[in-house]
C-alpha atoms as a PDB file:
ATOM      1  CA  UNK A   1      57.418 188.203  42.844  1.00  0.00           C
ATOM      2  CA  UNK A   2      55.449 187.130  46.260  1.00  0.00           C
ATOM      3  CA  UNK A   3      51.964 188.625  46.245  1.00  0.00           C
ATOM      4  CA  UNK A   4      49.306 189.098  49.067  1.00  0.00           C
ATOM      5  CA  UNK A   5      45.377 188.618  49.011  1.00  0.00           C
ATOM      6  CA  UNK A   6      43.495 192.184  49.531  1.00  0.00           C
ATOM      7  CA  UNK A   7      39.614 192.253  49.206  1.00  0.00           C
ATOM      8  CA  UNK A   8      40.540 194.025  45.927  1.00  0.00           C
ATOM      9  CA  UNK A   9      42.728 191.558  45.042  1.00  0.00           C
ATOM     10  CA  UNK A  10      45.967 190.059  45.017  1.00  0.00           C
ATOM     11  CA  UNK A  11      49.484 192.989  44.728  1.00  0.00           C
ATOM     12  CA  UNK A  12      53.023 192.400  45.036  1.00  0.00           C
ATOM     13  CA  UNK A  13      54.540 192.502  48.995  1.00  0.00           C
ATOM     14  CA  UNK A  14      55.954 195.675  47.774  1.00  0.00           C
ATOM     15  CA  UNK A  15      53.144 197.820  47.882  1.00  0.00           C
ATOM     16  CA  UNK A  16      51.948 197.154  51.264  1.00  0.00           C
ATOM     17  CA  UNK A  17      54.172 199.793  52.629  1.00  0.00           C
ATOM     18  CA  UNK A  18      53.666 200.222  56.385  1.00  0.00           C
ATOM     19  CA  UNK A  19      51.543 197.692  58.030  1.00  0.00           C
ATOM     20  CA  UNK A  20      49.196 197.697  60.819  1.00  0.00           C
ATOM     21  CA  UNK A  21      49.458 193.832  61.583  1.00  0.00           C
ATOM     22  CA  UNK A  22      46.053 193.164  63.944  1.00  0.00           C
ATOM     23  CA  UNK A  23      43.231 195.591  64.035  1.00  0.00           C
ATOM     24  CA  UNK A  24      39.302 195.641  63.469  1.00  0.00           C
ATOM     25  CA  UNK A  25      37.061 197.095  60.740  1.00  0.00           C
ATOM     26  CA  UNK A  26      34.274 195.830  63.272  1.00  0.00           C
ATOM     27  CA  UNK A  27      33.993 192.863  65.736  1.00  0.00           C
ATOM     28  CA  UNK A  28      31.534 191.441  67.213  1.00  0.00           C
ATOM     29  CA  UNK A  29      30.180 188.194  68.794  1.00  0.00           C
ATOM     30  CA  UNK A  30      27.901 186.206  66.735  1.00  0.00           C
ATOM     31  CA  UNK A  31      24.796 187.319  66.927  1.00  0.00           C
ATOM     32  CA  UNK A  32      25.279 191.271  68.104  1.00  0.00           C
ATOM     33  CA  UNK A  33      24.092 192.660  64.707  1.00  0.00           C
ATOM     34  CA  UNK A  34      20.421 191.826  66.055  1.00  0.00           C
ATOM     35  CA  UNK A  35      20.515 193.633  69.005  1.00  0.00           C
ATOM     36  CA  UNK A  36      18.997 196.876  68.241  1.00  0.00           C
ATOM     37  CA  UNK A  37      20.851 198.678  71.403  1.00  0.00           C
ATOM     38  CA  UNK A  38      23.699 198.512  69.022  1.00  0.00           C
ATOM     39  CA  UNK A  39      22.566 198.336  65.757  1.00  0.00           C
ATOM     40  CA  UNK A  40      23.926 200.911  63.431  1.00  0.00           C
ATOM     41  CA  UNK A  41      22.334 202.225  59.511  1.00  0.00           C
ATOM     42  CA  UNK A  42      25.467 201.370  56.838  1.00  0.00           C
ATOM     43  CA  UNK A  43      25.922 205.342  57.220  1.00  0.00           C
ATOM     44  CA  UNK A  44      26.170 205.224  60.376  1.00  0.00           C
ATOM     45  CA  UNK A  45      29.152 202.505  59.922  1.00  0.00           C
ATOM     46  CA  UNK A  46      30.578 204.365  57.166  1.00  0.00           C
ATOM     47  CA  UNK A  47      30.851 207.760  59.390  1.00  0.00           C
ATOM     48  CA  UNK A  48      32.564 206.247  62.178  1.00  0.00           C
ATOM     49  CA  UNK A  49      35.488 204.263  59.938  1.00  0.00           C
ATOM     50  CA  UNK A  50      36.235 206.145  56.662  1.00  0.00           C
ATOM     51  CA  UNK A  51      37.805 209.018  58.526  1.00  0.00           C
ATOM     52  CA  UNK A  52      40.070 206.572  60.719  1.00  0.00           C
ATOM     53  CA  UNK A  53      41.183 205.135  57.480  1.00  0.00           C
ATOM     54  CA  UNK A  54      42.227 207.955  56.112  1.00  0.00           C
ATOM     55  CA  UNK A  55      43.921 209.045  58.723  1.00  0.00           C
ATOM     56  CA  UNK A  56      45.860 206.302  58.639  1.00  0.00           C
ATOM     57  CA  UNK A  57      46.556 206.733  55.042  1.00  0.00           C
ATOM     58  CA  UNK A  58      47.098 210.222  55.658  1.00  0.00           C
ATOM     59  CA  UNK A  59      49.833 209.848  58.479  1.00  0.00           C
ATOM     60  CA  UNK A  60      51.375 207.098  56.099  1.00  0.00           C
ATOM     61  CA  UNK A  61      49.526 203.569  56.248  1.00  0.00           C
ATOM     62  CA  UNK A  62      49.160 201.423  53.286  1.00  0.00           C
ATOM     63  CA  UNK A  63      48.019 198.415  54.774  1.00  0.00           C
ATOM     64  CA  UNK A  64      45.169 196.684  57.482  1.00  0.00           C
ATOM     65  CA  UNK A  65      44.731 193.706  58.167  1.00  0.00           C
ATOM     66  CA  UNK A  66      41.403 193.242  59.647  1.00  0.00           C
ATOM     67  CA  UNK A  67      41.872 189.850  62.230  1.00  0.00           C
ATOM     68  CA  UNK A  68      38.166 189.701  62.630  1.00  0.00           C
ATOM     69  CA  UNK A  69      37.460 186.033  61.720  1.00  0.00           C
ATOM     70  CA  UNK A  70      34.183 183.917  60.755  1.00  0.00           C
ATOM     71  CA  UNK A  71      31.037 184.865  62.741  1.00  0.00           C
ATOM     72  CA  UNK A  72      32.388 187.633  64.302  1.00  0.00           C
ATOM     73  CA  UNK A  73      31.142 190.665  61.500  1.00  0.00           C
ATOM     74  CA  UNK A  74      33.311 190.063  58.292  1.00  0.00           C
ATOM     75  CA  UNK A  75      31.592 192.250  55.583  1.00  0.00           C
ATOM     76  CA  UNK A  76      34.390 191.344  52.651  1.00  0.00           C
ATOM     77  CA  UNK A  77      31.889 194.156  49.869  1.00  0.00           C
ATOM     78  CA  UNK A  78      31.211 196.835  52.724  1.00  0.00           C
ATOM     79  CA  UNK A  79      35.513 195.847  52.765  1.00  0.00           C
ATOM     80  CA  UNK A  80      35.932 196.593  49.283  1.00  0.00           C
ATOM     81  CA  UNK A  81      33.810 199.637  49.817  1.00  0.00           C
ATOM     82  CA  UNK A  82      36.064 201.004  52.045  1.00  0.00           C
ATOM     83  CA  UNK A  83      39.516 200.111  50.829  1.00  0.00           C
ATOM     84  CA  UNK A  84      38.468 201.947  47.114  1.00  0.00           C
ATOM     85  CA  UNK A  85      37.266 205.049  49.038  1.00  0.00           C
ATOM     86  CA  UNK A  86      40.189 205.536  51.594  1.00  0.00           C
ATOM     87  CA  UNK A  87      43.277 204.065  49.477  1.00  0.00           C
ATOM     88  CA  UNK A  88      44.001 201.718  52.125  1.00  0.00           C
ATOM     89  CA  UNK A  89      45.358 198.181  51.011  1.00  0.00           C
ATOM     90  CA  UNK A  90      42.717 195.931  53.429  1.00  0.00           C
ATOM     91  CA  UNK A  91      43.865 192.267  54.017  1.00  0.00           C
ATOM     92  CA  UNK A  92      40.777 190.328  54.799  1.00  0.00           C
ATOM     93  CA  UNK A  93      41.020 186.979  57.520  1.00  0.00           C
ATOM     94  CA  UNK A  94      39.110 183.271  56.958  1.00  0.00           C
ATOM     95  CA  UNK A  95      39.483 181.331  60.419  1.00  0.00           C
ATOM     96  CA  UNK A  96      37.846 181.880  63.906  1.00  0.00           C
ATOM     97  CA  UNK A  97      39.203 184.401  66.992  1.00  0.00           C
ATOM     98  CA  UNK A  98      38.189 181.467  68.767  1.00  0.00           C
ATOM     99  CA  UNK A  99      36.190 178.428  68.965  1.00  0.00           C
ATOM    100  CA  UNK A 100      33.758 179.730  71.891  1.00  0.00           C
ATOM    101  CA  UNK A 101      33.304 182.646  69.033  1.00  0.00           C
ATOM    102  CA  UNK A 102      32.101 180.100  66.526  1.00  0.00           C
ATOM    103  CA  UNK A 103      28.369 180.043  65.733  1.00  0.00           C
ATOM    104  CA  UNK A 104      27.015 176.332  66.634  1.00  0.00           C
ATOM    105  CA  UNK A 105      27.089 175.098  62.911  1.00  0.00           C
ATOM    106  CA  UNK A 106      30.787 174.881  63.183  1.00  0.00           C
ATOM    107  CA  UNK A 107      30.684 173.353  66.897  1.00  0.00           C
ATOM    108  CA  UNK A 108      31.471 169.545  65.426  1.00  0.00           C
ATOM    109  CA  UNK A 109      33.126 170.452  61.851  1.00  0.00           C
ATOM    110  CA  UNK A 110      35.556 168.243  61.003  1.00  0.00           C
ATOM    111  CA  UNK A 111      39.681 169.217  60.324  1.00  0.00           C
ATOM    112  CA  UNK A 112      38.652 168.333  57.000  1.00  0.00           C
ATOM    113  CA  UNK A 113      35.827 170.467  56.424  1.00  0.00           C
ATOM    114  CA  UNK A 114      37.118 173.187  58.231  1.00  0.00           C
ATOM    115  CA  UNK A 115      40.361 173.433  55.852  1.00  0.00           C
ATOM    116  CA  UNK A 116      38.655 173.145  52.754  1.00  0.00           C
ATOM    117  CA  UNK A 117      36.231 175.962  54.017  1.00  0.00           C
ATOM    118  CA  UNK A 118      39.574 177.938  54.588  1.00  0.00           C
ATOM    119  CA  UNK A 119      41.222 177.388  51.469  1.00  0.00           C
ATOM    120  CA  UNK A 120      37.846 178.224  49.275  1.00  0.00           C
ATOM    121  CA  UNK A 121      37.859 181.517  51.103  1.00  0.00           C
ATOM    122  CA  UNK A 122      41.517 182.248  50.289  1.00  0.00           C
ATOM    123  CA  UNK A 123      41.635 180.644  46.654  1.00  0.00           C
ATOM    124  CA  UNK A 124      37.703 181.076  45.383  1.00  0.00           C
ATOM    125  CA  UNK A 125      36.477 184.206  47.731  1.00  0.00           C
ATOM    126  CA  UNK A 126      34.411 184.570  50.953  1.00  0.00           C
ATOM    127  CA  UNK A 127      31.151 184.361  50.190  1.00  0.00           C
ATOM    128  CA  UNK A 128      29.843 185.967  46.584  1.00  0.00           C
ATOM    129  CA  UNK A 129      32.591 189.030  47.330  1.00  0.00           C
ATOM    130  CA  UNK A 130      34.951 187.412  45.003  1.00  0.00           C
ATOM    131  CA  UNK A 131      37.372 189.494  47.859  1.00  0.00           C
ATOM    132  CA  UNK A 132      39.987 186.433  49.012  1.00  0.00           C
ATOM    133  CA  UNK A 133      41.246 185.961  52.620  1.00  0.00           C
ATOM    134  CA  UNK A 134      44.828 186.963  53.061  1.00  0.00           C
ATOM    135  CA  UNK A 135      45.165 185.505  56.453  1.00  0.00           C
ATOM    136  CA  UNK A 136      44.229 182.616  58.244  1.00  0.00           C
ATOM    137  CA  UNK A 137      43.030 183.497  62.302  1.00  0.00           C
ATOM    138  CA  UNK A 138      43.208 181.117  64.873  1.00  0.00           C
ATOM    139  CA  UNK A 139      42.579 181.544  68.649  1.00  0.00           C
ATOM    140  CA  UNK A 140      42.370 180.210  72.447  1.00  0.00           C
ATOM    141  CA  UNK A 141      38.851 180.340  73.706  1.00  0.00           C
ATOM    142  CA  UNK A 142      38.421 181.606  76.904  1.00  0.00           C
ATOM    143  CA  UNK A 143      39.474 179.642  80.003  1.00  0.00           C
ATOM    144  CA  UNK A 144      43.274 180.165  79.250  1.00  0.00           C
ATOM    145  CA  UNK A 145      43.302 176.631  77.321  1.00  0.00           C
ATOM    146  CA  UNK A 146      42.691 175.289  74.018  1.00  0.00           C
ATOM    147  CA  UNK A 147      39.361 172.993  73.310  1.00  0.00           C
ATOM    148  CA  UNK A 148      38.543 170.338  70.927  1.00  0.00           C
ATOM    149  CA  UNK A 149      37.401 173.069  68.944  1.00  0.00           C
ATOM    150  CA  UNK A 150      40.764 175.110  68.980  1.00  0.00           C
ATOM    151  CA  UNK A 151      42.755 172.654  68.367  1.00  0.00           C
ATOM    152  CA  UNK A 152      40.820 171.437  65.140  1.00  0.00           C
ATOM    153  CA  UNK A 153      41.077 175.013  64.015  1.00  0.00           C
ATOM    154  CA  UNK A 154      44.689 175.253  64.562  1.00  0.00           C
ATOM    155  CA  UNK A 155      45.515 172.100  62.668  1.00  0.00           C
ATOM    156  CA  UNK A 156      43.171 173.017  59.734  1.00  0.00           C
ATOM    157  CA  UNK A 157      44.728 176.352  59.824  1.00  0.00           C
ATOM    158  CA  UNK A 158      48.197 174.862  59.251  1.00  0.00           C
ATOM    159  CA  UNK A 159      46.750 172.708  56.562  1.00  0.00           C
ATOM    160  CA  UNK A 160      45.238 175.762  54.726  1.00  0.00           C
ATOM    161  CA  UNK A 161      48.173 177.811  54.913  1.00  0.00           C
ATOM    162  CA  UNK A 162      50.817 174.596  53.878  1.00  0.00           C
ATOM    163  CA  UNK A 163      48.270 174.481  51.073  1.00  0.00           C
ATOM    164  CA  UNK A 164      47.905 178.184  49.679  1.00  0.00           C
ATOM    165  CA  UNK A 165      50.811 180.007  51.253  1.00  0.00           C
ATOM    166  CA  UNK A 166      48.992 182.219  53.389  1.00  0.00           C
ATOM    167  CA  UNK A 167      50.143 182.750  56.782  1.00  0.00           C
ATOM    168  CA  UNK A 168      48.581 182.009  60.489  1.00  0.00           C
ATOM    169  CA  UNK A 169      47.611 184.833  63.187  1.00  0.00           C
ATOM    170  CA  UNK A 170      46.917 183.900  66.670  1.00  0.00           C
ATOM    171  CA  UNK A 171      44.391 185.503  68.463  1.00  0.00           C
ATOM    172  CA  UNK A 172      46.620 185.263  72.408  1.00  0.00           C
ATOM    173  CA  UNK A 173      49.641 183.523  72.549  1.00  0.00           C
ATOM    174  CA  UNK A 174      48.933 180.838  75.779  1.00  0.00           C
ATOM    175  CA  UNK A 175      48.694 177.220  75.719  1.00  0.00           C
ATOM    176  CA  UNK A 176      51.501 177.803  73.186  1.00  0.00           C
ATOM    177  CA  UNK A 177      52.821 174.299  74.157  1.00  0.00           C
ATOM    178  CA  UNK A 178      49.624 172.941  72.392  1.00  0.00           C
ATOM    179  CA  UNK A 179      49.538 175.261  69.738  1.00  0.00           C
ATOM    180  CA  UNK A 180      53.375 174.730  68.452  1.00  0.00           C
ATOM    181  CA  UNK A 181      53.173 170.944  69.022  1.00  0.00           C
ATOM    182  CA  UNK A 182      49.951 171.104  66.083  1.00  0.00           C
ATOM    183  CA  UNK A 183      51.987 173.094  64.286  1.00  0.00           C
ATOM    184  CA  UNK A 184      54.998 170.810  64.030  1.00  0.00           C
ATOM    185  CA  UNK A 185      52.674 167.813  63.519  1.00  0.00           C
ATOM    186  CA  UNK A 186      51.633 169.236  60.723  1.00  0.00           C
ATOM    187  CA  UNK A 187      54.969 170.608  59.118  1.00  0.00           C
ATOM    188  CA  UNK A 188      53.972 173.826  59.336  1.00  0.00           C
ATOM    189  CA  UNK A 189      57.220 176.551  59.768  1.00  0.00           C
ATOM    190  CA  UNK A 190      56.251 178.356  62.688  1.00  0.00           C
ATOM    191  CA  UNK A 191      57.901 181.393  60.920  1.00  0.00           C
ATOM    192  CA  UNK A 192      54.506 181.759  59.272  1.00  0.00           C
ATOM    193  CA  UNK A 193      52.796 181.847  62.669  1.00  0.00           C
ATOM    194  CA  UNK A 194      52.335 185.393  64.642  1.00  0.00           C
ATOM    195  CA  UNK A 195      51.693 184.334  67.968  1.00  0.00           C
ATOM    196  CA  UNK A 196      49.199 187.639  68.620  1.00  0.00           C
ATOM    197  CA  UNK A 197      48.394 189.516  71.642  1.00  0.00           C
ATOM    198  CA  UNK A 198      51.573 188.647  73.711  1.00  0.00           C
ATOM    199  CA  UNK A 199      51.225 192.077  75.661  1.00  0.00           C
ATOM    200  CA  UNK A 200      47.756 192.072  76.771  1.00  0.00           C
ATOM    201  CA  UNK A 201      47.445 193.218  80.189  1.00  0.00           C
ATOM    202  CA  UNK A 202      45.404 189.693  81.061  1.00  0.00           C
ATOM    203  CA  UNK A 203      47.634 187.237  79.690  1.00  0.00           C
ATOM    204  CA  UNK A 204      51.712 188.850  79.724  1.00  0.00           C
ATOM    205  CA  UNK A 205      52.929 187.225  82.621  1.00  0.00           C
ATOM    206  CA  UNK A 206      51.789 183.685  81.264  1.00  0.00           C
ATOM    207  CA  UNK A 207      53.076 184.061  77.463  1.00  0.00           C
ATOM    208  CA  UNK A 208      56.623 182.789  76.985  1.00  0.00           C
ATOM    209  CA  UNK A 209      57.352 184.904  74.192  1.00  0.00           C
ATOM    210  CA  UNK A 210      61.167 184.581  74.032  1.00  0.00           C
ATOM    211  CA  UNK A 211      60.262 180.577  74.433  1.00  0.00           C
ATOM    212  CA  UNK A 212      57.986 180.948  71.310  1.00  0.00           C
ATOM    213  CA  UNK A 213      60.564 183.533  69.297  1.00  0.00           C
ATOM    214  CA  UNK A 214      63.265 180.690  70.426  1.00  0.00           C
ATOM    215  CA  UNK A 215      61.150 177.986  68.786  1.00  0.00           C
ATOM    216  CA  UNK A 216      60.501 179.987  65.196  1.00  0.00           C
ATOM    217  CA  UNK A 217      57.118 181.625  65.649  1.00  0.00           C
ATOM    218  CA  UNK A 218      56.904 185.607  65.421  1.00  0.00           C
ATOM    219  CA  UNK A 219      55.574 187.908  68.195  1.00  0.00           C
ATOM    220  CA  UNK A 220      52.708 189.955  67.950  1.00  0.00           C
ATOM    221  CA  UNK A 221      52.914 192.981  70.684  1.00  0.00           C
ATOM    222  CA  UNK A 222      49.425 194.239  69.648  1.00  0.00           C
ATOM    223  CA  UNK A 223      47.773 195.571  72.072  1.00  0.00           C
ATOM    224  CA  UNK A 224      49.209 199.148  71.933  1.00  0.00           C
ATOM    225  CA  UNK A 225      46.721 202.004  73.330  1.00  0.00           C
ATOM    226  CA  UNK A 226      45.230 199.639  76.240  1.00  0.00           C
ATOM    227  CA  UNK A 227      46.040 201.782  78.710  1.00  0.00           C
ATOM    228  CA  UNK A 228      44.977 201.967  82.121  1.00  0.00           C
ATOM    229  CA  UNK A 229      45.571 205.266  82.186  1.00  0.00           C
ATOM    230  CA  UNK A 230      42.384 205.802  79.332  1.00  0.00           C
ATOM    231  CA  UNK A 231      39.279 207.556  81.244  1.00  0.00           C
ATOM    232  CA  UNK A 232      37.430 203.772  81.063  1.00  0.00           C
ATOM    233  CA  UNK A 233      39.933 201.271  80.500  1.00  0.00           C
ATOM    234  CA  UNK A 234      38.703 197.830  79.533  1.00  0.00           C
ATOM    235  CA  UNK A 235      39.865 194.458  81.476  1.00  0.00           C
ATOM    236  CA  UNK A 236      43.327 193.619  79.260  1.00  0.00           C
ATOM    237  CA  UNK A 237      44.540 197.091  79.868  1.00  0.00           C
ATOM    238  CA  UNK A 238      47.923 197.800  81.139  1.00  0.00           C
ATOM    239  CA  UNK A 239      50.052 200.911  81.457  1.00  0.00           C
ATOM    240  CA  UNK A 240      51.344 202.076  78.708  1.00  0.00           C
ATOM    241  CA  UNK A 241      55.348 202.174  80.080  1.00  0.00           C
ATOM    242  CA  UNK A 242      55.252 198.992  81.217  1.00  0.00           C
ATOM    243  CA  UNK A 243      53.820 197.604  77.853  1.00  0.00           C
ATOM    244  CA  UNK A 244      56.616 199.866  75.789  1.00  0.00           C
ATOM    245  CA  UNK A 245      59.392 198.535  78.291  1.00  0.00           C
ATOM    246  CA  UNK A 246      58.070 194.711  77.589  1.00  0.00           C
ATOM    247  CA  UNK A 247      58.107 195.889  74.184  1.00  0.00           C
ATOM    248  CA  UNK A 248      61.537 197.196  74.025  1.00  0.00           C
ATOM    249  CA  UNK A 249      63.175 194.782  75.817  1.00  0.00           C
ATOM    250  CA  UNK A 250      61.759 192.194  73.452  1.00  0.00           C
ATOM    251  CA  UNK A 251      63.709 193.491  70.980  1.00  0.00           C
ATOM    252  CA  UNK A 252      66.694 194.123  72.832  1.00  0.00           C
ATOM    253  CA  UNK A 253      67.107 190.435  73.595  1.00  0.00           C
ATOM    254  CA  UNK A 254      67.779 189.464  69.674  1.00  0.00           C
ATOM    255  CA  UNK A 255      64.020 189.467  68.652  1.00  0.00           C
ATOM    256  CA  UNK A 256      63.597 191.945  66.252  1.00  0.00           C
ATOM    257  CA  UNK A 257      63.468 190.357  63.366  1.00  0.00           C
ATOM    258  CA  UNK A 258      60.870 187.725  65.045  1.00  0.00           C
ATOM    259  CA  UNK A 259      58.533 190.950  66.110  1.00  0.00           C
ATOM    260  CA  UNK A 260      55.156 192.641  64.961  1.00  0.00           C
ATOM    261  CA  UNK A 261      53.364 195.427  66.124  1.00  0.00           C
ATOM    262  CA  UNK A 262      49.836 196.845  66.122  1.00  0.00           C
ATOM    263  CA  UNK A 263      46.986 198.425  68.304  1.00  0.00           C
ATOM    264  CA  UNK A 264      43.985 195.485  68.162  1.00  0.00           C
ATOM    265  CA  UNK A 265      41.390 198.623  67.771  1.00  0.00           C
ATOM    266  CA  UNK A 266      37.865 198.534  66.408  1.00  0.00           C
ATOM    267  CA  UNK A 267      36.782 201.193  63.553  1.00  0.00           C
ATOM    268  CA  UNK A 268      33.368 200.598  64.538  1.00  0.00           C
ATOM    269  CA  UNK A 269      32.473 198.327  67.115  1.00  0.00           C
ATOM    270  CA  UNK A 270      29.789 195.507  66.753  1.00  0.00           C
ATOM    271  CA  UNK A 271      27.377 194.730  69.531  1.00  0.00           C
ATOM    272  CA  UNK A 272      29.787 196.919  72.716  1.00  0.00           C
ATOM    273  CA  UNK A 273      30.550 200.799  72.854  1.00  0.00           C
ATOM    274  CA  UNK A 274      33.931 199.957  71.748  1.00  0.00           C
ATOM    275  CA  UNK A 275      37.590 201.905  73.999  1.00  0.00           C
ATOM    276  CA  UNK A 276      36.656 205.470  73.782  1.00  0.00           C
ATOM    277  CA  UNK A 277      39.955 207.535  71.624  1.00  0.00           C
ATOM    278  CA  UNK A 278      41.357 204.618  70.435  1.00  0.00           C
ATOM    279  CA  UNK A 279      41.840 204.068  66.778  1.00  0.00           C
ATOM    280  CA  UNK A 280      44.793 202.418  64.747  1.00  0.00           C
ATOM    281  CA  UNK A 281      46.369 205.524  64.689  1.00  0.00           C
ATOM    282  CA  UNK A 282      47.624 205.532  67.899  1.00  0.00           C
ATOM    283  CA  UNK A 283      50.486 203.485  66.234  1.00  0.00           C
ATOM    284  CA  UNK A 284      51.434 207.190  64.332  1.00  0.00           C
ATOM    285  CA  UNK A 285      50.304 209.255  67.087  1.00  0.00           C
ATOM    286  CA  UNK A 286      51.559 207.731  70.270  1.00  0.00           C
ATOM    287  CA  UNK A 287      53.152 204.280  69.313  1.00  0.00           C
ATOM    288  CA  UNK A 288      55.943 205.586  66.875  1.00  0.00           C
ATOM    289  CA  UNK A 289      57.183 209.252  69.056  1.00  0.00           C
ATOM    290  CA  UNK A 290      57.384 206.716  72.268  1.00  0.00           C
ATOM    291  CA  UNK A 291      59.664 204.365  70.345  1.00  0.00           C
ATOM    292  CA  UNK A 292      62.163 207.604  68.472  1.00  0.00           C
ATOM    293  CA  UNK A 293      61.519 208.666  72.392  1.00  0.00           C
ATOM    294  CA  UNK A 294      63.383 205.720  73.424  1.00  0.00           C
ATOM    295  CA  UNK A 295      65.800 206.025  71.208  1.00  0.00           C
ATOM    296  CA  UNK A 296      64.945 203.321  68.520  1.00  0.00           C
ATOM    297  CA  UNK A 297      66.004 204.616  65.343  1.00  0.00           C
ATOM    298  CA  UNK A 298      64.220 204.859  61.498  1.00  0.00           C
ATOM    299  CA  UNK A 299      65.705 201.723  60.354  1.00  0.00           C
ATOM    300  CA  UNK A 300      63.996 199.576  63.005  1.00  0.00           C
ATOM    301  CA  UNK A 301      60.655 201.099  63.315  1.00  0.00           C
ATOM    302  CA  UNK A 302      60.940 200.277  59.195  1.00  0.00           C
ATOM    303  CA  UNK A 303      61.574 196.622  60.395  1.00  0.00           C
ATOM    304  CA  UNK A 304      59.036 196.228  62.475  1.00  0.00           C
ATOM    305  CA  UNK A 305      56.043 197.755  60.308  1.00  0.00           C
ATOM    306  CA  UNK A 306      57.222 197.538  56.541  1.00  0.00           C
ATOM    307  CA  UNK A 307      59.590 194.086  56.153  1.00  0.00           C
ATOM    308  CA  UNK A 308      58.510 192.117  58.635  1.00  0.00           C
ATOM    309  CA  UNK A 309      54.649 192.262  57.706  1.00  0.00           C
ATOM    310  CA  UNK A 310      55.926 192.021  54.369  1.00  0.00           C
ATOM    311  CA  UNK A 311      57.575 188.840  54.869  1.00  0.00           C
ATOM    312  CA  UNK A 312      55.160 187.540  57.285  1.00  0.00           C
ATOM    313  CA  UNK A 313      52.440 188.068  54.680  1.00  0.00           C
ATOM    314  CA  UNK A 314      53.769 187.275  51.364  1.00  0.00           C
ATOM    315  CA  UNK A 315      52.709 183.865  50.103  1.00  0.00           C
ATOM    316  CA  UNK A 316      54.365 181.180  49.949  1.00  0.00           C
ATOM    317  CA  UNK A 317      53.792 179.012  47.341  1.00  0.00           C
END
């Protein structure tokens, strides 16, 4: 039976019922838990994401994977916390958004080092926790194009995950020439790659996502609630038919078994003020009646949120 880490430990695939593939407990660049304009008291924390998790729950969730990687506010305990008190299943990531997101210390690690520090925190634990990473992230820094840095990341993260089973996540899917060519050198399948953030409203019109579907990898549209219709939309917004019609037509090409989906949103941002309204239930609320809207039907909404995370996530091994 294929199993998947949680922070409360490893269950079979078949309890992770629907999936919310990409979102945030909190994230933050390094550093922003000492600035006191946005510090926040644990209760504070606590007040802002237990009700969004049981909302979730509540509108039928069973599963979150938090993508918020090394440096950037993992708390794997305050995790455990959470995931006993709302009944959410929370699958916890080793592996960087992105090298410019990487504290200094890791600025020259090796491949070597960098995938034994992955595998420790997906076979041993992350930290003292004894809560084990269930995904690996991965991630272009800024600029559009993959440094040093990146790419060392990338290849340790297909080392890691040829060596426990544990998939890769992609924070933006550019510079996927580089990305896939690690990928193969490594003999990593890139059906155990989600190519994330492929409907961002920065980076869509460079991200050859039928190219990558065409060459294995799955698709994460994850982005969902970015709208620039939102009172104060951040930069990556886009309007939310345009997104759903990229989204849809995705799968009407042949993709849908190649296809994720999720909302990228923050329970409690670190170090900004976070999108105002949106939460990762906009995937019940607003995400789910636009797709029966368009006329996709129960099977395939099933597809995309219960057995394709489920496959995507199950380990290998």
């Amino acid at each position: 039976m294929s199993r998947v880490n949680t922070v409360l430990g490893s269950i079979p695939v078949e309890e992770l019922g629907f999936v919310a593939i990409h979102e945030h407990i909190g994230y933050g660049m390094p550093g922003s838990e000492l600035d006191t304009k946005w510090w926040k008291t644990p209760e504070q924390a606590y007040e802002e994401t237990v009700p969004k998790l049981r909302r979730f729950h509540e509108l039928g969730g069973g599963t979150f994977v938090d993508a918020t990687g090394i440096c950037n506010g993992r708390d794997i305990d305050y995790y455990r916390s959470l995931s006993a008190k709302t009944g959410v299943h929370i699958v916890a990531s080793t592996g960087f958004v992105g090298g410019d997101t990487a504290l200094p210390f890791f600025a020259n690690a090796t491949v070597e080092y960098l995938t034994a520090q992955f595998v420790h925190e997906i076979t041993v634990g992350i930290g003292t926790s004894g809560g084990r990473a269930g995904i690996i992230k991965v991630g272009v820094s800024r600029g559009g194009r993959m440094t040093d840095l990146d790419k060392r990341i990338y290849r340790a993260a297909a080392r890691a995950s040829l060596a426990t089973g544990v998939p890769v996540l992609t924070h933006l899917a550019i510079d996927a020439e580089n990305a896939i060519a690690i990928f193969n050198e490594e003999g990593l399948d890139l059906d155990r790659v989600l190519f994330g953030h492929v409907d961002d409203g920065v980076n869509f019109d460079k991200t050859r996502d039928t190219w990558i579907a065409d060459q294995g990898g799955r698709i994460g549209f994850d982005t969902f609630g970015y709208e620039t219709e939102l009172p104060d939309p951040p930069f990556w917004a886009r309007p939310r038919k345009d997104r759903l019609d990229h989204f849809l037509r995705f799968i009407g090409q042949g993709h849908l078994g190649k296809v994720l989906a999720s909302a990228d949103a923050n329970c409690s941002p670190l170090g900004w003020p976070g999108v105002k309204g949106h939460t990762v239930n906009y995937i019940f609320e607003d995400l789910v009646p636009d797709l029966r809207a368009a006329g996709v039907d129960e099977a395939t909404i099933t597809t995309i949120f219960v057995d394709n995370p489920a496959s995507f996530l199950a380990m290998q091994k």
